[in-house]
Protein backbone atom coordinates (compact mmCIF):
# COMPACT_ATOMS: atom_id res chain seq x y z
CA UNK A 1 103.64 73.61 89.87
CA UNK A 2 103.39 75.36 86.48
CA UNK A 3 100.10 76.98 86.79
CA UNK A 4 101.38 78.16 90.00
CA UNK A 5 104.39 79.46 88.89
CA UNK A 6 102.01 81.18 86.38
CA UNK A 7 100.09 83.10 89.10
CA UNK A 8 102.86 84.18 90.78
CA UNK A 9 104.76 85.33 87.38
CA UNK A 10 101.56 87.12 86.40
CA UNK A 11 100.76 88.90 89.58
CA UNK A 12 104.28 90.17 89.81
CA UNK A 13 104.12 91.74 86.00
CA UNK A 14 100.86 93.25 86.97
CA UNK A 15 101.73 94.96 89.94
CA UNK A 16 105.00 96.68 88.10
CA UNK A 17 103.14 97.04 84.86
CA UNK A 18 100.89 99.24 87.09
CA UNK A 19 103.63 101.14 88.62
CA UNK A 20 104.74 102.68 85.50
CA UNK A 21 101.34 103.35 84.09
CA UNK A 22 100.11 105.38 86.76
CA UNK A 23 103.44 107.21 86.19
CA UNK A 24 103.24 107.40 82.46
CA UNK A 25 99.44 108.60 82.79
CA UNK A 26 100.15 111.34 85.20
CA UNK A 27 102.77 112.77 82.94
CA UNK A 28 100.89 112.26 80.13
CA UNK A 29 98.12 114.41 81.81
CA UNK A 30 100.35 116.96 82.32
CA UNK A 31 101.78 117.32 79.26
CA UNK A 32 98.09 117.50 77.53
CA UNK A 33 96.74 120.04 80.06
CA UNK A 34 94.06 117.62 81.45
CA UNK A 35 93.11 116.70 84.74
CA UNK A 36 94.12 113.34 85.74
CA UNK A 37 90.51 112.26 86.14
CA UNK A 38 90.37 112.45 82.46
CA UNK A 39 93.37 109.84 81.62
CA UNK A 40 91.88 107.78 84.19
CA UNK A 41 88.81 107.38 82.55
CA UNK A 42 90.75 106.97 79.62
CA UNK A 43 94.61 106.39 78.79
CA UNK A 44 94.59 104.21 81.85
CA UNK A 45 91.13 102.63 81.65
CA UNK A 46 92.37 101.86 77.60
CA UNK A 47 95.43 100.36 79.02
CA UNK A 48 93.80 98.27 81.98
CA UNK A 49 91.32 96.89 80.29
CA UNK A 50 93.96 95.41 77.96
CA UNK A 51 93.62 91.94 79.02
CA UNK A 52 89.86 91.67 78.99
CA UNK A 53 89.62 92.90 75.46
CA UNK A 54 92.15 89.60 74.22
CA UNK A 55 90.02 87.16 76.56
CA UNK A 56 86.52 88.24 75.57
CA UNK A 57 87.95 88.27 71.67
CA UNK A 58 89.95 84.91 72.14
CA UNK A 59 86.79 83.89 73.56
CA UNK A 60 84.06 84.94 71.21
CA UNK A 61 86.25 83.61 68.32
CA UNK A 62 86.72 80.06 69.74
CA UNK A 63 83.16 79.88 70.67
CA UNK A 64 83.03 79.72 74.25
CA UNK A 65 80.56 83.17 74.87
CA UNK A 66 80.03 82.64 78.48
CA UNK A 67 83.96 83.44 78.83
CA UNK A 68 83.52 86.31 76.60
CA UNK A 69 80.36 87.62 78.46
CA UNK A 70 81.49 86.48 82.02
CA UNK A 71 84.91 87.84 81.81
CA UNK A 72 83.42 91.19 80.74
CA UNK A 73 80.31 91.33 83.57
CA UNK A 74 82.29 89.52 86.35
CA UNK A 75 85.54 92.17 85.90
CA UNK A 76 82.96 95.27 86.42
CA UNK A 77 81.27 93.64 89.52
CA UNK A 78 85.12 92.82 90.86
CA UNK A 79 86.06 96.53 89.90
CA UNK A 80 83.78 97.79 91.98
CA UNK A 81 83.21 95.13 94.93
CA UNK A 82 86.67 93.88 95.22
CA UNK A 83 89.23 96.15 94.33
CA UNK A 84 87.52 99.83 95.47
CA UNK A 85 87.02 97.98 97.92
CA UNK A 86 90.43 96.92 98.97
CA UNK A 87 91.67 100.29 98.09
CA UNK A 88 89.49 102.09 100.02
CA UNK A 89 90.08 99.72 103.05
CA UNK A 90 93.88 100.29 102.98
CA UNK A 91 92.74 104.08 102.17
CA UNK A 92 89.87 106.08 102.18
CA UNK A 93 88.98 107.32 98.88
CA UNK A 94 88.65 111.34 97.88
CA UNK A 95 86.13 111.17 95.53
CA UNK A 96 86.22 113.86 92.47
CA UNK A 97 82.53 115.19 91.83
CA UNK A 98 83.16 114.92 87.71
CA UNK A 99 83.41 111.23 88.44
CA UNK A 100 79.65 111.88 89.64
CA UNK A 101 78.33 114.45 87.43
CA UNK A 102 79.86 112.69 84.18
CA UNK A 103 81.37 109.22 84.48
CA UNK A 104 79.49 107.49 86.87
CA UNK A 105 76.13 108.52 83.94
CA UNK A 106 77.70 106.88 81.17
CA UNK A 107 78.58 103.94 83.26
CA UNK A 108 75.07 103.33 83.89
CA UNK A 109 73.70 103.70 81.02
CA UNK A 110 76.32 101.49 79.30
CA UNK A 111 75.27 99.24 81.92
CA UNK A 112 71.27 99.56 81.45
CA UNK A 113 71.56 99.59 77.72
CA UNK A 114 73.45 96.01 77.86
CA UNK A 115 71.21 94.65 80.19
CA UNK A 116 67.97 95.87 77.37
CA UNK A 117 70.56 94.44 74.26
CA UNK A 118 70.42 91.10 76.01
CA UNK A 119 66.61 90.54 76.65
CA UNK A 120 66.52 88.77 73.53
CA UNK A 121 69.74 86.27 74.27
CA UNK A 122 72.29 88.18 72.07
CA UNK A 123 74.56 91.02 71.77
CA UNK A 124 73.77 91.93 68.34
CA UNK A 125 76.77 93.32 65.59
CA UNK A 126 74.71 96.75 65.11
CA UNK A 127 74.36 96.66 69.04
CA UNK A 128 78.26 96.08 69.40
CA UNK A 129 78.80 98.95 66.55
CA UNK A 130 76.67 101.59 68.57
CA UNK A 131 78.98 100.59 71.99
CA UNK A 132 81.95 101.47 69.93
CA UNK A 133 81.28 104.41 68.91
CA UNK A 134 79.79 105.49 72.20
CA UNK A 135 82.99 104.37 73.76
CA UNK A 136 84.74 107.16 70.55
CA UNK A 137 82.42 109.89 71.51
CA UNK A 138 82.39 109.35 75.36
CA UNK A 139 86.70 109.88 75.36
CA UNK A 140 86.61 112.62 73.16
CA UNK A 141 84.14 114.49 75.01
CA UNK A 142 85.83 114.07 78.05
CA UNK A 143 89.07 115.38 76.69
CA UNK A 144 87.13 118.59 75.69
CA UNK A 145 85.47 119.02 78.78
CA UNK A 146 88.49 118.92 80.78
CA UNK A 147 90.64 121.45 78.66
CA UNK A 148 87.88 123.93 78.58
CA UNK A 149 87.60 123.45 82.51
CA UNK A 150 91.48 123.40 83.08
CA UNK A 151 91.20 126.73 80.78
CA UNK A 152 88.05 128.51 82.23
CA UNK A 153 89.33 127.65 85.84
CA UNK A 154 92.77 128.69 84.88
CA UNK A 155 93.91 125.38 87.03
CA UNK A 156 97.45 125.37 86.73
CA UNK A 157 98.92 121.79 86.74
CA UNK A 158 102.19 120.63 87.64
CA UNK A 159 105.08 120.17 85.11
CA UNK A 160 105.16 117.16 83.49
CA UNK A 161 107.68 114.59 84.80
CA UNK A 162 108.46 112.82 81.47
CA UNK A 163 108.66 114.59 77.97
CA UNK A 164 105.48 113.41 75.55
CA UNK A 165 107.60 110.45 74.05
CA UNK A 166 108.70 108.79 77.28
CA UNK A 167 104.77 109.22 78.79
CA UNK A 168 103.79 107.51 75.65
CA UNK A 169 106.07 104.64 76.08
CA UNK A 170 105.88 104.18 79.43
CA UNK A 171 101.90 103.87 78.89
CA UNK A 172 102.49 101.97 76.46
CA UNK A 173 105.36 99.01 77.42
CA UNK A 174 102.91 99.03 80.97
CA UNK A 175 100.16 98.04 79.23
CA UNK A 176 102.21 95.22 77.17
CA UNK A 177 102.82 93.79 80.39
CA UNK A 178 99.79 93.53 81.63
CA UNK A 179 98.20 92.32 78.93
CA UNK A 180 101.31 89.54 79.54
CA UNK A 181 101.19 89.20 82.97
CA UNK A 182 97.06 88.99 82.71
CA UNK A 183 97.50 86.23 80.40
CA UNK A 184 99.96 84.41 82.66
CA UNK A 185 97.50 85.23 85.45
CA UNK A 186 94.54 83.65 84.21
CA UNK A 187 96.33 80.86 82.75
CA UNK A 188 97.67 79.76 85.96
CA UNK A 189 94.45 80.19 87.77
CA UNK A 190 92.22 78.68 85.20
CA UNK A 191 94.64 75.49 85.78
CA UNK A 192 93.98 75.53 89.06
CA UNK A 193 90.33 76.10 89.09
CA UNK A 194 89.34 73.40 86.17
CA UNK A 195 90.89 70.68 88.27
CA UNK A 196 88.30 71.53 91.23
CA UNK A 197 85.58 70.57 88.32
CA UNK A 198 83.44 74.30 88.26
CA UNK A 199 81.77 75.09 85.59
CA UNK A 200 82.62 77.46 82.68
CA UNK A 201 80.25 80.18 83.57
CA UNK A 202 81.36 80.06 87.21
CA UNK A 203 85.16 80.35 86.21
CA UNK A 204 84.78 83.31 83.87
CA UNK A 205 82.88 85.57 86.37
CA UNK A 206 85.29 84.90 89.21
CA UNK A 207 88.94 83.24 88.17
CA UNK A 208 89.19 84.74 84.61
CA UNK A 209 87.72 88.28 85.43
CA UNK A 210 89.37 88.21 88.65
CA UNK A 211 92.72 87.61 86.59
CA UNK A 212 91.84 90.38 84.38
CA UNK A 213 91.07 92.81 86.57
CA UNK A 214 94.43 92.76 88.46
CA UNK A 215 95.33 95.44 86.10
CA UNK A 216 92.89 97.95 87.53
CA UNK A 217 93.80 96.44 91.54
CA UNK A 218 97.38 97.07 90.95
CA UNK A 219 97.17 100.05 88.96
CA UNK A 220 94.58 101.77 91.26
CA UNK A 221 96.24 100.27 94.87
CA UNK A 222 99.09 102.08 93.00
CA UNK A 223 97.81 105.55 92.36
CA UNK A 224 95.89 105.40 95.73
CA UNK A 225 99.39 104.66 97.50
CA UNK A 226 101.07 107.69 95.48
CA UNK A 227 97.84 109.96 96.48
CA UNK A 228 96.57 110.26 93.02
CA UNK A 229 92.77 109.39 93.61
CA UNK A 230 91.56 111.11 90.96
CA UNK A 231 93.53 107.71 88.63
CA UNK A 232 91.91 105.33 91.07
CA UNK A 233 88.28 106.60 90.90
CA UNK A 234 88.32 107.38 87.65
CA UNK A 235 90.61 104.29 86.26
CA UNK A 236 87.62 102.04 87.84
CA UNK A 237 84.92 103.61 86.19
CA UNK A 238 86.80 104.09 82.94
CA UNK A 239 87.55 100.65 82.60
CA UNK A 240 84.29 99.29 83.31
CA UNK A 241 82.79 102.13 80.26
CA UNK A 242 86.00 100.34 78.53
CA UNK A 243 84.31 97.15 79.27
CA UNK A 244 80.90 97.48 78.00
CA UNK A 245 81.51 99.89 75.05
CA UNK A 246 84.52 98.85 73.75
CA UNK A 247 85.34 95.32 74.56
CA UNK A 248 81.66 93.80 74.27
CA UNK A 249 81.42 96.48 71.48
CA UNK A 250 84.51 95.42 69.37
CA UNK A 251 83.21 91.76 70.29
CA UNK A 252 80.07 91.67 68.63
CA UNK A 253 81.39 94.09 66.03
CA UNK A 254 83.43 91.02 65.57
CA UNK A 255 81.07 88.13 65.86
CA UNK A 256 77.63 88.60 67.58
CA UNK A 257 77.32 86.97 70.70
CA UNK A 258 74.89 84.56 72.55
CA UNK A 259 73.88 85.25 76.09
CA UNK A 260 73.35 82.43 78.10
CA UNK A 261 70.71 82.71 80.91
CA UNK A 262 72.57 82.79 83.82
CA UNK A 263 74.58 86.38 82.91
CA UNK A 264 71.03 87.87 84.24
CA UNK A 265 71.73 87.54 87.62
CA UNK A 266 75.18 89.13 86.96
CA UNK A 267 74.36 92.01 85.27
CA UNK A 268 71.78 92.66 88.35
CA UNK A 269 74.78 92.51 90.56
CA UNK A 270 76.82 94.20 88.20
CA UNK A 271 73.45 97.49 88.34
CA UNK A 272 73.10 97.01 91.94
CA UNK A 273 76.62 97.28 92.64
CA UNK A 274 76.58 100.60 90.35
CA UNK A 275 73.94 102.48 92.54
CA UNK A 276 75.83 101.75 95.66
CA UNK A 277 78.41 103.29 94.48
CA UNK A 278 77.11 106.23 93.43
CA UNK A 279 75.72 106.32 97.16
CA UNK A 280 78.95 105.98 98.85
CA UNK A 281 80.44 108.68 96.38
CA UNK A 282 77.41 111.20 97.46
CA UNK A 283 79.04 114.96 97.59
CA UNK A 284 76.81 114.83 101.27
CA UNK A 285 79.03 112.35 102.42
CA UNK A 286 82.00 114.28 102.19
CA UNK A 287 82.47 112.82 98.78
CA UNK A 288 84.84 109.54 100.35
CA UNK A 289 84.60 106.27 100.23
CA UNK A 290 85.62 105.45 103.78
CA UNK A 291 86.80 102.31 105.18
CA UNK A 292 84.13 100.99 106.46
CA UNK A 293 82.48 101.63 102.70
CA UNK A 294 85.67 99.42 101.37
CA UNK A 295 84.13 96.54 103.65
CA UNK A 296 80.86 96.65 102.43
CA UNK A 297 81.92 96.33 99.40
CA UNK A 298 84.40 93.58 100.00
CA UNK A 299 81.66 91.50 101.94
CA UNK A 300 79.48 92.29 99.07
CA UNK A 301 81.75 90.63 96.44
CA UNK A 302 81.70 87.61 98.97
CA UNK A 303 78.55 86.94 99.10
CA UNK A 304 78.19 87.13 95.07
CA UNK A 305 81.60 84.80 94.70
CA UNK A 306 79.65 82.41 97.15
CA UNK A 307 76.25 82.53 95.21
CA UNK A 308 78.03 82.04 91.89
CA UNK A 309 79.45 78.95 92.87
CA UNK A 310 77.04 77.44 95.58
CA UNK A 311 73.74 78.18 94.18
């Protein structure tokens, strides 16, 4: 009864917690003069991505690295699989092109260099280092490249709905609570999911990332619901740069971390998962990921839940 209570405390946290940080990232946007792509690839991404940061830490420091690595691997492939893919499903997603041109890059090659950092069964401290201040340079170009478009375009944005302050603390009591309700989250469904006896590996890339990556579902469900698909595009690719750069970055900054053999076939997924995306978002597809899309993806992220635990 107490883990369930748990679930159902955390999921409800999460899903206001993402409320006001859509809001308080829009405003935010407008009161900086960037495009809202750009604080959802990074306010909001930073925010989100909250709760994997204090697992994959938690983690590393207690000396369970499969939670640390699976939380981290398992919330990209659910960020992409699962919750575009419910979003898109409910409704289709306008796709903006920087999210191809720019984003989507790093992403991969975040994801490619991990996958190469691993070969030899660790994330290294210099490795974890280089993330992090990948993850530094990667925001702050993005925040110059969307002033000096804004300025050359002469885009005119709408006024901002809260003053600087109140954006600020909106983004920043949201993402208290979902860090809170995250915790709550994955507490509750960990307690479930130890008393069906799966292993730890199996339980970080599903339950725990799952519960970690509500963030992102409610705060992209969110912005897709209040038409701001520029937040739910680019909040999902954010967070999973977030992911790799700065969370396994900080990690092994922290404590260099062991890589057990079966994250291999989740960072495939994890790649795989990456170019389909990239298809889907295609500007000769009418730059949308339609419904249909949302299902693929959905059955996709079946069909690795089933493989993680069956095979």
């Amino acid at each position: 009864m107490g883990d369930l209570f748990s679930l159902v405390l955390g999921l409800v946290l999460l899903l206001f917690s993402g409320e006001f940080l859509v809001r308080g990232g829009t405003s935010l946007a407008r009161n900086f003069r960037v495009s809202n792509l750009v604080i959802g690839v990074t306010v909001v991404s930073l925010g989100t991505s909250a709760p994997e940061l204090v697992v994959s830490l938690d983690a590393a420091l207690t000396g369970h690295p499969a939670i640390s690595i699976g939380n981290v691997i398992g919330s990209n492939i659910s960020n992409m699989a699962l919750i575009l893919g419910l979003v898109a499903l409910i409704l289709p997603i306008s796709v903006n092109r920087d999210s191809i041109r720019y984003d989507w890059p790093v992403m991969m090659l975040a994801s490619v260099l991990f996958f190469l950092f691993i070969l030899n069964g660790w994330l290294q401290r210099w490795e974890g280092i280089l993330f992090f201040f990948s993850l530094i340079g990667f925001v702050s170009w993005s925040i110059i490249r969307s002033r000096k478009e804004n300025h050359r375009r002469k885009v005119k944005l709408p006024p901002a709905s809260y003053p600087v302050w109140l954006s600020f603390l909106l983004v920043a009591v949201s993402s208290v609570g979902l860090v809170f309700g995250a915790n709550k989250m994955v507490n509750g469904a960990s307690g479930i999911a130890m008393r069906l006896g799966v292993s730890e590996h199996a339980i970080s890339v599903t339950v725990v990332a799952l519960g970690t990556s509500l963030p992102e579902l409610a705060t992209s469900l969110v912005a897709a619901i209040r038409k701001e698909m520029d937040i739910s595009v680019g909040n999902i690719i954010g967070s999973n740069i977030f992911n790799l750069f700065g969370i396994l970055g900080l990690t092994a900054t922290v404590k260099p971390i062991a890589i057990a053999h079966d994250v291999t076939s989740d960072v495939m997924w994890m790649l795989g998962l990456s170019v389909l995306l990239l298809l889907f978002m295609l500007p000769f597809r009418n730059g949308k990921i339609r419904r249909w899309e949302g299902l693929v993806f959905l059955v996709c992220y079946a069909i690795y839940v089933y493989f993680v635990f069956i095979c």
